[in-house]
N, C-alpha and C. Protein backbone atom coordinates (compact mmCIF):
# COMPACT_ATOMS: atom_id res chain seq x y z
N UNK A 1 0.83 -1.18 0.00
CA UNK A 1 0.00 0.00 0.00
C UNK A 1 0.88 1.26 0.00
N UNK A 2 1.85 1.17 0.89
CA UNK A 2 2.46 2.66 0.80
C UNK A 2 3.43 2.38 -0.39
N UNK A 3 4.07 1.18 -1.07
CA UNK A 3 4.25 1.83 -2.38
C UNK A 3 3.69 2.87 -3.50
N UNK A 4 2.37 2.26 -3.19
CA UNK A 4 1.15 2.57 -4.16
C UNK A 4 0.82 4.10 -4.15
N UNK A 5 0.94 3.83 -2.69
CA UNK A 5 0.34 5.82 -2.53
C UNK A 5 1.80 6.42 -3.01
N UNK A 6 3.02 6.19 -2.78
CA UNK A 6 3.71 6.51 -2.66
C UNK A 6 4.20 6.87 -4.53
N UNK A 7 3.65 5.77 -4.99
CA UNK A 7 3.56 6.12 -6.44
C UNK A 7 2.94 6.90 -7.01
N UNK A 8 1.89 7.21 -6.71
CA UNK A 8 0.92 8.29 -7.02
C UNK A 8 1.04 10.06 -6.31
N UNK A 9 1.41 9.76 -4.69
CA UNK A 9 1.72 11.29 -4.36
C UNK A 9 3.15 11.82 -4.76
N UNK A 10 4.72 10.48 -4.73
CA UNK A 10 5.37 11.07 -5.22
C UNK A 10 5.67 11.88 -6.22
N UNK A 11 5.42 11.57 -7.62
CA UNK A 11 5.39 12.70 -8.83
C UNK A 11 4.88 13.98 -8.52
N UNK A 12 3.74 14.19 -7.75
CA UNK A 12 2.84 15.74 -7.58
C UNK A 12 3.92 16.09 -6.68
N UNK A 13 4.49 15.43 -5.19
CA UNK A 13 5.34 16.19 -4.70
C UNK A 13 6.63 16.39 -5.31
N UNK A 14 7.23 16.27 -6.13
CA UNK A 14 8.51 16.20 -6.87
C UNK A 14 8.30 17.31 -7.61
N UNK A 15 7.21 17.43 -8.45
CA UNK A 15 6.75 18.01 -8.78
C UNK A 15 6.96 19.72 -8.37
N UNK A 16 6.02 19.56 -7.04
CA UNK A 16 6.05 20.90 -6.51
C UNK A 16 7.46 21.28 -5.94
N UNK A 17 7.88 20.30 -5.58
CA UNK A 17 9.78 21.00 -4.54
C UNK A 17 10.51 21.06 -5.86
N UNK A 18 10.30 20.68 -6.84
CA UNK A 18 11.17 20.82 -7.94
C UNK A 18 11.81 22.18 -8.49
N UNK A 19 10.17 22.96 -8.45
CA UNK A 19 10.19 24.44 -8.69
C UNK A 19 10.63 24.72 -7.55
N UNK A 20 10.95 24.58 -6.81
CA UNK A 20 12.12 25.54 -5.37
C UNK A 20 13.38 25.29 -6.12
N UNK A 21 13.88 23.93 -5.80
CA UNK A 21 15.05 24.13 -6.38
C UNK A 21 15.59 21.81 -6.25
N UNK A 22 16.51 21.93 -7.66
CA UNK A 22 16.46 20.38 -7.44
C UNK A 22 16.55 19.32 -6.54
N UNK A 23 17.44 20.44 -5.65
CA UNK A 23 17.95 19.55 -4.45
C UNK A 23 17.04 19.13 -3.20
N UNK A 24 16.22 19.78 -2.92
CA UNK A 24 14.85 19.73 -2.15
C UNK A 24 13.66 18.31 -2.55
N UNK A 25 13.90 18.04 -3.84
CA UNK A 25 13.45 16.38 -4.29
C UNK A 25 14.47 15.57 -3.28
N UNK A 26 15.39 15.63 -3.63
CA UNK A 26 16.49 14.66 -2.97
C UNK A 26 16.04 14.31 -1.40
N UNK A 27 15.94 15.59 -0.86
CA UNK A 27 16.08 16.13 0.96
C UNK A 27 14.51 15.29 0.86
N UNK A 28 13.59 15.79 0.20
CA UNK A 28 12.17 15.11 0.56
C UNK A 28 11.60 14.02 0.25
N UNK A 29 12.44 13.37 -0.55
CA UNK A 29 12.50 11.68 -1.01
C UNK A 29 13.04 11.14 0.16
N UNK A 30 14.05 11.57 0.97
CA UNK A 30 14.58 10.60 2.03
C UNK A 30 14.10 11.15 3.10
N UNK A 31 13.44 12.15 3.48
CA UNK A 31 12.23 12.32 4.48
C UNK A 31 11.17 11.37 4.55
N UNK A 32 10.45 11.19 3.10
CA UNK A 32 9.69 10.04 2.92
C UNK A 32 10.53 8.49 3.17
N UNK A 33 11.46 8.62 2.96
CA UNK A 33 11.65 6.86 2.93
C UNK A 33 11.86 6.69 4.55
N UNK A 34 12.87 7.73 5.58
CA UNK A 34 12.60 8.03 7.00
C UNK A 34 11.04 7.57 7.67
N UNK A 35 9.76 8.79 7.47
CA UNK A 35 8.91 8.36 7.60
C UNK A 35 8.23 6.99 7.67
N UNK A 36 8.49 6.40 6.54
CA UNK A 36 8.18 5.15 5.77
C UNK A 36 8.78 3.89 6.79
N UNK A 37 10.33 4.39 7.05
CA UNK A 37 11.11 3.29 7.83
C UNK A 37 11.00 3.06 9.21
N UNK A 38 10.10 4.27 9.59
CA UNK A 38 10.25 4.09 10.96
C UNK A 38 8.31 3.58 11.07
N UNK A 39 7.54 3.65 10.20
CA UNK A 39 6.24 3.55 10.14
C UNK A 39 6.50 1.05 10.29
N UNK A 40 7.13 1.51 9.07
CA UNK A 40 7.65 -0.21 9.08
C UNK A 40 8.69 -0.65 10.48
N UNK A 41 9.73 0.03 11.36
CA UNK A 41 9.76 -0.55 12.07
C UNK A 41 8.60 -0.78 12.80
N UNK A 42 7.70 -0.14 13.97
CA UNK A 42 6.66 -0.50 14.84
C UNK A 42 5.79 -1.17 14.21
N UNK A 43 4.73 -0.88 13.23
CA UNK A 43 4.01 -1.99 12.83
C UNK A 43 4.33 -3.51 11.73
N UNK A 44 5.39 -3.43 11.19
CA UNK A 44 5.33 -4.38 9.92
C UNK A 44 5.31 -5.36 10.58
N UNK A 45 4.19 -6.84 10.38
CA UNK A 45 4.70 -8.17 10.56
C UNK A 45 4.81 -8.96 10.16
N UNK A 46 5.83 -10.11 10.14
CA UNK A 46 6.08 -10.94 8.99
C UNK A 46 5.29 -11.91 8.73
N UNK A 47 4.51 -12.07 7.51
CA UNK A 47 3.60 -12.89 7.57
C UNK A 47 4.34 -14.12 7.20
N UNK A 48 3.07 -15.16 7.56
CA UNK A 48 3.90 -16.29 7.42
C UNK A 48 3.93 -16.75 5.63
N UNK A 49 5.51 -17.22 5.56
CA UNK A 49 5.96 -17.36 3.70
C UNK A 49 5.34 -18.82 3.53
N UNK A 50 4.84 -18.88 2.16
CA UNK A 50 4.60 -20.08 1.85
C UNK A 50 5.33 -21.59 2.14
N UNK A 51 6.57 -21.57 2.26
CA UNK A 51 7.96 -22.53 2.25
C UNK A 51 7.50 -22.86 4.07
N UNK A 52 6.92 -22.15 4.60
CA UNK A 52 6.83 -22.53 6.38
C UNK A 52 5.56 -22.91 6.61
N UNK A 53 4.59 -22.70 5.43
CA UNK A 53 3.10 -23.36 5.81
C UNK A 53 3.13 -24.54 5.30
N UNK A 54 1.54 -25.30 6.04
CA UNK A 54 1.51 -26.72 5.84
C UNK A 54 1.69 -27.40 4.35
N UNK A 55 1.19 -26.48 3.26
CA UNK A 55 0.90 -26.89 1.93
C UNK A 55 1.78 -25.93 1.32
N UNK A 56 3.28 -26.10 1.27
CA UNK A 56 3.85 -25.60 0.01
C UNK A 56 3.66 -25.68 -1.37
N UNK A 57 3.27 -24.60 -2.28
CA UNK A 57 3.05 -24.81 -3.44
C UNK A 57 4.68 -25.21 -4.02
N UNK A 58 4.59 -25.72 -5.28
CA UNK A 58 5.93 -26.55 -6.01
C UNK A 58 5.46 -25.55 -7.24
N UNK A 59 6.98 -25.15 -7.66
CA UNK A 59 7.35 -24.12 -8.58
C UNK A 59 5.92 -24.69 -9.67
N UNK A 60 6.30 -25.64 -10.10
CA UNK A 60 4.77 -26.03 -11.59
C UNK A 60 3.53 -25.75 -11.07
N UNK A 61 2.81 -25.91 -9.61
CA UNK A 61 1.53 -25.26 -9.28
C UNK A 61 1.66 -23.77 -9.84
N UNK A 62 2.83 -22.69 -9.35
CA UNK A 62 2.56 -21.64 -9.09
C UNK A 62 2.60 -20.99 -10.36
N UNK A 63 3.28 -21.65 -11.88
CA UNK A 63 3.08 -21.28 -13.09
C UNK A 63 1.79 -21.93 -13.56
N UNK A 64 1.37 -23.03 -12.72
CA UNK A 64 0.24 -23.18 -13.67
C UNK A 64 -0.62 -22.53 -13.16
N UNK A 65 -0.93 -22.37 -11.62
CA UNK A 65 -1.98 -21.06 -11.12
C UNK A 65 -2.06 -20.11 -12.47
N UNK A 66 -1.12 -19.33 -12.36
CA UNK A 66 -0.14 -18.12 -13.45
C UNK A 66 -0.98 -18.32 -14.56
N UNK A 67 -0.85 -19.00 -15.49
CA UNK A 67 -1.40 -19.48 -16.42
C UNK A 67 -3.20 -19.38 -16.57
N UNK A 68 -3.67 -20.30 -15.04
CA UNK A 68 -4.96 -20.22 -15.10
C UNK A 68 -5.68 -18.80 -15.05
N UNK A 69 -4.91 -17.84 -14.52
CA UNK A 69 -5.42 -16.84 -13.91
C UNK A 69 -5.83 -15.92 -15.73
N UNK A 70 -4.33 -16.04 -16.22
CA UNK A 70 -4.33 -15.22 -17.35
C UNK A 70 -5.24 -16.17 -18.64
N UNK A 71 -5.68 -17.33 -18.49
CA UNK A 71 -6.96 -18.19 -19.34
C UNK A 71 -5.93 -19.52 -19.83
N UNK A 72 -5.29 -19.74 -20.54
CA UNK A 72 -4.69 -20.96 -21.04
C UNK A 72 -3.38 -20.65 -21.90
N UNK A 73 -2.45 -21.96 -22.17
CA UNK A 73 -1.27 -22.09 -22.08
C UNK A 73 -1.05 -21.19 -23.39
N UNK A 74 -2.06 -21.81 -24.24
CA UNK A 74 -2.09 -20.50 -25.86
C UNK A 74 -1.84 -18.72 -25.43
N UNK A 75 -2.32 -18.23 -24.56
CA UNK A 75 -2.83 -17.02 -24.54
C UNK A 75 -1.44 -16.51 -23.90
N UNK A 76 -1.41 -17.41 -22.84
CA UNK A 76 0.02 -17.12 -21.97
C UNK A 76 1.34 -16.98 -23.07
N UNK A 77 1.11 -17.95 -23.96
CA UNK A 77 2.86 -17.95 -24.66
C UNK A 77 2.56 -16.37 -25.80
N UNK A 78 1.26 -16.17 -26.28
CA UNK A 78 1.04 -15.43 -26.61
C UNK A 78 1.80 -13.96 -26.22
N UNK A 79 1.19 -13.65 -25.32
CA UNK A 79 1.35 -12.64 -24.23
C UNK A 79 2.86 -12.10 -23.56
N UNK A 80 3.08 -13.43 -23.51
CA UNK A 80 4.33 -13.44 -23.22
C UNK A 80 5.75 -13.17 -24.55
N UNK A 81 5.25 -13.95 -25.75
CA UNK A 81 6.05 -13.66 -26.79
C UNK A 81 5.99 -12.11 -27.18
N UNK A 82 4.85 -11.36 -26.84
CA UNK A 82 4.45 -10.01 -27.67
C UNK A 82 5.65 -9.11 -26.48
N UNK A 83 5.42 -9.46 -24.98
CA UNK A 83 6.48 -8.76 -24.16
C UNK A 83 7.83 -8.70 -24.45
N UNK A 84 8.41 -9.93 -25.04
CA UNK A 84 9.39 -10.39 -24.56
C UNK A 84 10.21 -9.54 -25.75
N UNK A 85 8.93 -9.45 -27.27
CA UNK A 85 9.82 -8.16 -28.58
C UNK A 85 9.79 -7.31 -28.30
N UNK A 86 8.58 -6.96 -27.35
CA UNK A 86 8.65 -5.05 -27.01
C UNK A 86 10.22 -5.28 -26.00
N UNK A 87 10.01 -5.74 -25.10
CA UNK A 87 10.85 -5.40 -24.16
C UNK A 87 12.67 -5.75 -24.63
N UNK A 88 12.98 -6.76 -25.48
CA UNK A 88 14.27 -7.02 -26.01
C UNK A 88 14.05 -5.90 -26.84
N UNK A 89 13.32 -5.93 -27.94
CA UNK A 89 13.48 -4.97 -28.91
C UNK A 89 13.89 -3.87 -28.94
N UNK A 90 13.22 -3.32 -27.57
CA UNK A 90 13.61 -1.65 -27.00
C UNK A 90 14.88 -1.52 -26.51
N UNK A 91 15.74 -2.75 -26.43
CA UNK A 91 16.96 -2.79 -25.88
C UNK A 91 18.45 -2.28 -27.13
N UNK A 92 17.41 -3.05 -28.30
CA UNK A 92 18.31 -2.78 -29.48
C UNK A 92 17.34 -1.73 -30.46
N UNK A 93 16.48 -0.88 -30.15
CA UNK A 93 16.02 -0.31 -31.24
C UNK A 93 16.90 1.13 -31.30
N UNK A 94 17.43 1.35 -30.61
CA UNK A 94 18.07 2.40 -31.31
C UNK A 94 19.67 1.94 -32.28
N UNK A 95 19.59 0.96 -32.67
CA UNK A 95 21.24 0.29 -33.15
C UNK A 95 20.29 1.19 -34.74
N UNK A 96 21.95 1.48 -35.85
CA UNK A 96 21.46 1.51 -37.13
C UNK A 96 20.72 0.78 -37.84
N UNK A 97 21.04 -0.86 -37.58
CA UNK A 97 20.38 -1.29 -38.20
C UNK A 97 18.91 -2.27 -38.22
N UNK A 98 18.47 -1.77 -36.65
CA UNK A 98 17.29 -1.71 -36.35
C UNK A 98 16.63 -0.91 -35.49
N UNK A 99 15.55 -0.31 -35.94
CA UNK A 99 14.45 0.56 -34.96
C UNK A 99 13.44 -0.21 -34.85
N UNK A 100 13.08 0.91 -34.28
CA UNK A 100 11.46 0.49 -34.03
C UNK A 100 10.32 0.37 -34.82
N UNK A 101 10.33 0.79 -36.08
CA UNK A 101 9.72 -0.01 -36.75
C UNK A 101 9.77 -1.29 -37.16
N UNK A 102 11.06 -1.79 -37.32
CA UNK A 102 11.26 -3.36 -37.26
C UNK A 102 10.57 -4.31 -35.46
N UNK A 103 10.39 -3.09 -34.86
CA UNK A 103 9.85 -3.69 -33.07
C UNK A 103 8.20 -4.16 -33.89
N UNK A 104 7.57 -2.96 -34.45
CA UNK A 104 6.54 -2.63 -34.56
C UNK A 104 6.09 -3.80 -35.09
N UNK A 105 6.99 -3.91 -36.59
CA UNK A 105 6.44 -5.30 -37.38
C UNK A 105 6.49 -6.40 -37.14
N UNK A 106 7.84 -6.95 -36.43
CA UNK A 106 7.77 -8.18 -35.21
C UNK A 106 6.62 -8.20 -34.62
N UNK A 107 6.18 -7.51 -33.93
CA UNK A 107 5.40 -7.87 -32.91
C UNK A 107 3.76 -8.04 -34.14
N UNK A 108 3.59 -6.90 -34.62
CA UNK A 108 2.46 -7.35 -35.80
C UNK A 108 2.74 -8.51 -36.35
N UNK A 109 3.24 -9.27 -36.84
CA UNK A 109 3.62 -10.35 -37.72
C UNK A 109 3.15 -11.34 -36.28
N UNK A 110 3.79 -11.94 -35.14
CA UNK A 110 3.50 -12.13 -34.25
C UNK A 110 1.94 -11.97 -33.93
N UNK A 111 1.13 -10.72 -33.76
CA UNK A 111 -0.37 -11.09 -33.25
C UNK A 111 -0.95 -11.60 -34.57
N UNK A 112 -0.78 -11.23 -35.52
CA UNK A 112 -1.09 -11.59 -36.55
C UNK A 112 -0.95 -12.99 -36.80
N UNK A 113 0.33 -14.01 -36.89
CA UNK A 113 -0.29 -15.12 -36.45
C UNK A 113 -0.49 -16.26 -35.57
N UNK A 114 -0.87 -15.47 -34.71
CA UNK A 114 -1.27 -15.97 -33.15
C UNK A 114 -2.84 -15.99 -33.57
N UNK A 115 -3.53 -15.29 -34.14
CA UNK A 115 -4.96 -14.58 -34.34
C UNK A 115 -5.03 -15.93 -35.70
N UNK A 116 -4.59 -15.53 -36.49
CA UNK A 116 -4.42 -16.48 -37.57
C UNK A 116 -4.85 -18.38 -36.72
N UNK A 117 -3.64 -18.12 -36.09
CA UNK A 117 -3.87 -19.81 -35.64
C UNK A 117 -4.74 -20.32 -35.15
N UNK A 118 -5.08 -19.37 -34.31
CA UNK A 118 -6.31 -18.75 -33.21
C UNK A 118 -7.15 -19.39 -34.03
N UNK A 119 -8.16 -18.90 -35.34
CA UNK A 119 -8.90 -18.84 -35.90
C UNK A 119 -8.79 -20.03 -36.78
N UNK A 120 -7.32 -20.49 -37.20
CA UNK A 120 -7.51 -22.15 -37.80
C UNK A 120 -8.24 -22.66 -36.63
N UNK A 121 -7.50 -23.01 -35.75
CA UNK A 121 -8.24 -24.12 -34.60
C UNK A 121 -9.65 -24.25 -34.36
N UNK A 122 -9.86 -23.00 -34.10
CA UNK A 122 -11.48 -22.37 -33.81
C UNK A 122 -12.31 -23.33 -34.89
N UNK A 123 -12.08 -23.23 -36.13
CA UNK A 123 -13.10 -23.33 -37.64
C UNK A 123 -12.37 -25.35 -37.43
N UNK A 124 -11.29 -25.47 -36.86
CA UNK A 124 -11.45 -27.16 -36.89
C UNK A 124 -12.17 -27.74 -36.03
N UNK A 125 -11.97 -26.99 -34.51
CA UNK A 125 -13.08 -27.58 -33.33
C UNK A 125 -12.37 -28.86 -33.24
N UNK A 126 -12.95 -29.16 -32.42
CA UNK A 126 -12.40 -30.80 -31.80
C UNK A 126 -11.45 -30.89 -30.31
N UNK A 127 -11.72 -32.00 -29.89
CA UNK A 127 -10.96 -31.53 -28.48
C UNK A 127 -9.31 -31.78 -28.31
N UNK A 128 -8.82 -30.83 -27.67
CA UNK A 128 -7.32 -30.80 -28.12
C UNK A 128 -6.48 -31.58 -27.28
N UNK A 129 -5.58 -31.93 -27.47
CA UNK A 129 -4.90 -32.87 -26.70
C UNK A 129 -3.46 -32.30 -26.77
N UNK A 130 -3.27 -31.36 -26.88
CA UNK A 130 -1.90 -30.22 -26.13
C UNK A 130 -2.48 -28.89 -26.10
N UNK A 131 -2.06 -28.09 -25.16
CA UNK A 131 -2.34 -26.81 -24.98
C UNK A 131 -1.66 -25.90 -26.53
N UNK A 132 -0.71 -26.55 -27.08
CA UNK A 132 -0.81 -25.79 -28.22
C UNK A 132 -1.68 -25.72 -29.48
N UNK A 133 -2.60 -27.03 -28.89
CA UNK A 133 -3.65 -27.05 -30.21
C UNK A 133 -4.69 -26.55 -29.67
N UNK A 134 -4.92 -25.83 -28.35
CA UNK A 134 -6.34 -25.23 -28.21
C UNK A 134 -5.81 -23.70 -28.30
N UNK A 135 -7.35 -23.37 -28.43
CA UNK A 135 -7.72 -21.79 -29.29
C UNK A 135 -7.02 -21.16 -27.46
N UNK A 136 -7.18 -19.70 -28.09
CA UNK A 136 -6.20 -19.41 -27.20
C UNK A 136 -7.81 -18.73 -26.04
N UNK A 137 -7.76 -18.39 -24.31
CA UNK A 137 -8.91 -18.03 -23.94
C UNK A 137 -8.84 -17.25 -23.05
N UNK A 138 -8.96 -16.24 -22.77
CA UNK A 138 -8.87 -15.22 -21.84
C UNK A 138 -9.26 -15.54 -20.57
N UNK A 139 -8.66 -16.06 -19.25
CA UNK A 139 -9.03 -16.03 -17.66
C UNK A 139 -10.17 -14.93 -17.24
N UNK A 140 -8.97 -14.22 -16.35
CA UNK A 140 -10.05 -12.99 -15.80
C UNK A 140 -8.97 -11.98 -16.56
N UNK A 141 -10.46 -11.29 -17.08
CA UNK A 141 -10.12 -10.09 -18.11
C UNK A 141 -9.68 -8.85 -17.41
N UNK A 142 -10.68 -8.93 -16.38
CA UNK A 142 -10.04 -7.46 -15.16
C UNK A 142 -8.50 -7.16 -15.33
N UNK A 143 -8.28 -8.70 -14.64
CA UNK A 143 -6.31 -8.57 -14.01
C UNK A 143 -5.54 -8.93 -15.17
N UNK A 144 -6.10 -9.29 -16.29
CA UNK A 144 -5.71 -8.82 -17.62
C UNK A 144 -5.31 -7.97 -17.74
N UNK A 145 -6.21 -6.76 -17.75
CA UNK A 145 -6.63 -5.70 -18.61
C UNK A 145 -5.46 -4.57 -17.53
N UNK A 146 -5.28 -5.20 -16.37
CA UNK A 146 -4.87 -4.11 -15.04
C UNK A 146 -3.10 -4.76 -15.43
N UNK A 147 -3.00 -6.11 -15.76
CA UNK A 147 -1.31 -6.52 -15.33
C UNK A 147 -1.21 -5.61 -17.38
C-alpha cells in the first residue's frame, strides 16, 4: 500500500519542490523513505511465507496457477512472446540497423499469427490434446486488462 500511494503522491510532490530548487526532491524523497522506515519498524509483521506453511506450493503449481489466472497455455505464450519483442526490442532499437519499426512489425507479424492460428483451430473444433492445439482463452479479463 504505501508503495502505491507513494507512487501516485510522489510525482505531484517532486513536482512541486522541484520548482524551489532540485535539491529539495532529494532532501524530501529521504524524508519520505525516514517516515516510511520508521512507520515499518513498529508496525510491519512478517507474515507467514509459503515454504513454512503446511501446503507448500511446487514451482509447476505456481506457473500453472499463473497461467490459469491469465486463461490458457495458448494465450500465456502469446502474451508473453508479444512482451518479450517489445521489451528485447527496445533494448536494441536504437542500433542503425534496427528501430522500431522493425519492433513494430515483429510484434504485428507475431499477433497476426497468433490470431491467424487462433482462428484455424477455432473453424477445426475438436478436443485438443496439447495446450498448443487449443484456441487461445482469456481467464479474468479485469487482471488482464490491469497486469
Amino acid at each position: 500500500m504505501m508503495v502505491n500511494i507513494g507512487g501516485f503522491v510522489g510525482p505531484i510532490v517532486a513536482g512541486i519542490v522541484r520548482g524551489w530548487e532540485w535539491r529539495y526532491v532529494f532532501i524530501a524523497s529521504a524524508c519520505w523513505i525516514a517516515v516510511n522506515f520508521i512507520i515499518v519498524a513498529f508496525f510491519f509483521e512478517e507474515p507467514t511465507s509459503e515454504s513454512k506453511s503446511a501446503n507448500p506450493r511446487s514451482l509447476k503449481k505456481v506457473m500453472s496457477d499463473m497461467v490459469e489466472v491469465l486463461g490458457n497455455g495458448r494465450f500465456f505464450l502469446f502474451v508473453f512472446g508479444l512482451l518479450a519483442f517489445l521489451v528485447l526490442g527496445s533494448k536494441y532499437a536504437n542500433k542503425p540497423s534496427f528501430n522500431w519499426n522493425h519492433i513494430w512489425m515483429i510484434s504485428g507479424i507475431w499477433i497476426a499469427l497468433n490470431f491467424l492460428y487462433d482462428l484455424l483451430l477455432r473453424q477445426l473444433g475438436g478436443k485438443a490434446k496439447s495446450w498448443l492445439l487449443e484456441p487461445m482463452r482469456l481467464g479474468d479479463w479485469r487482471f488482464s486488462l490491469f497486469c
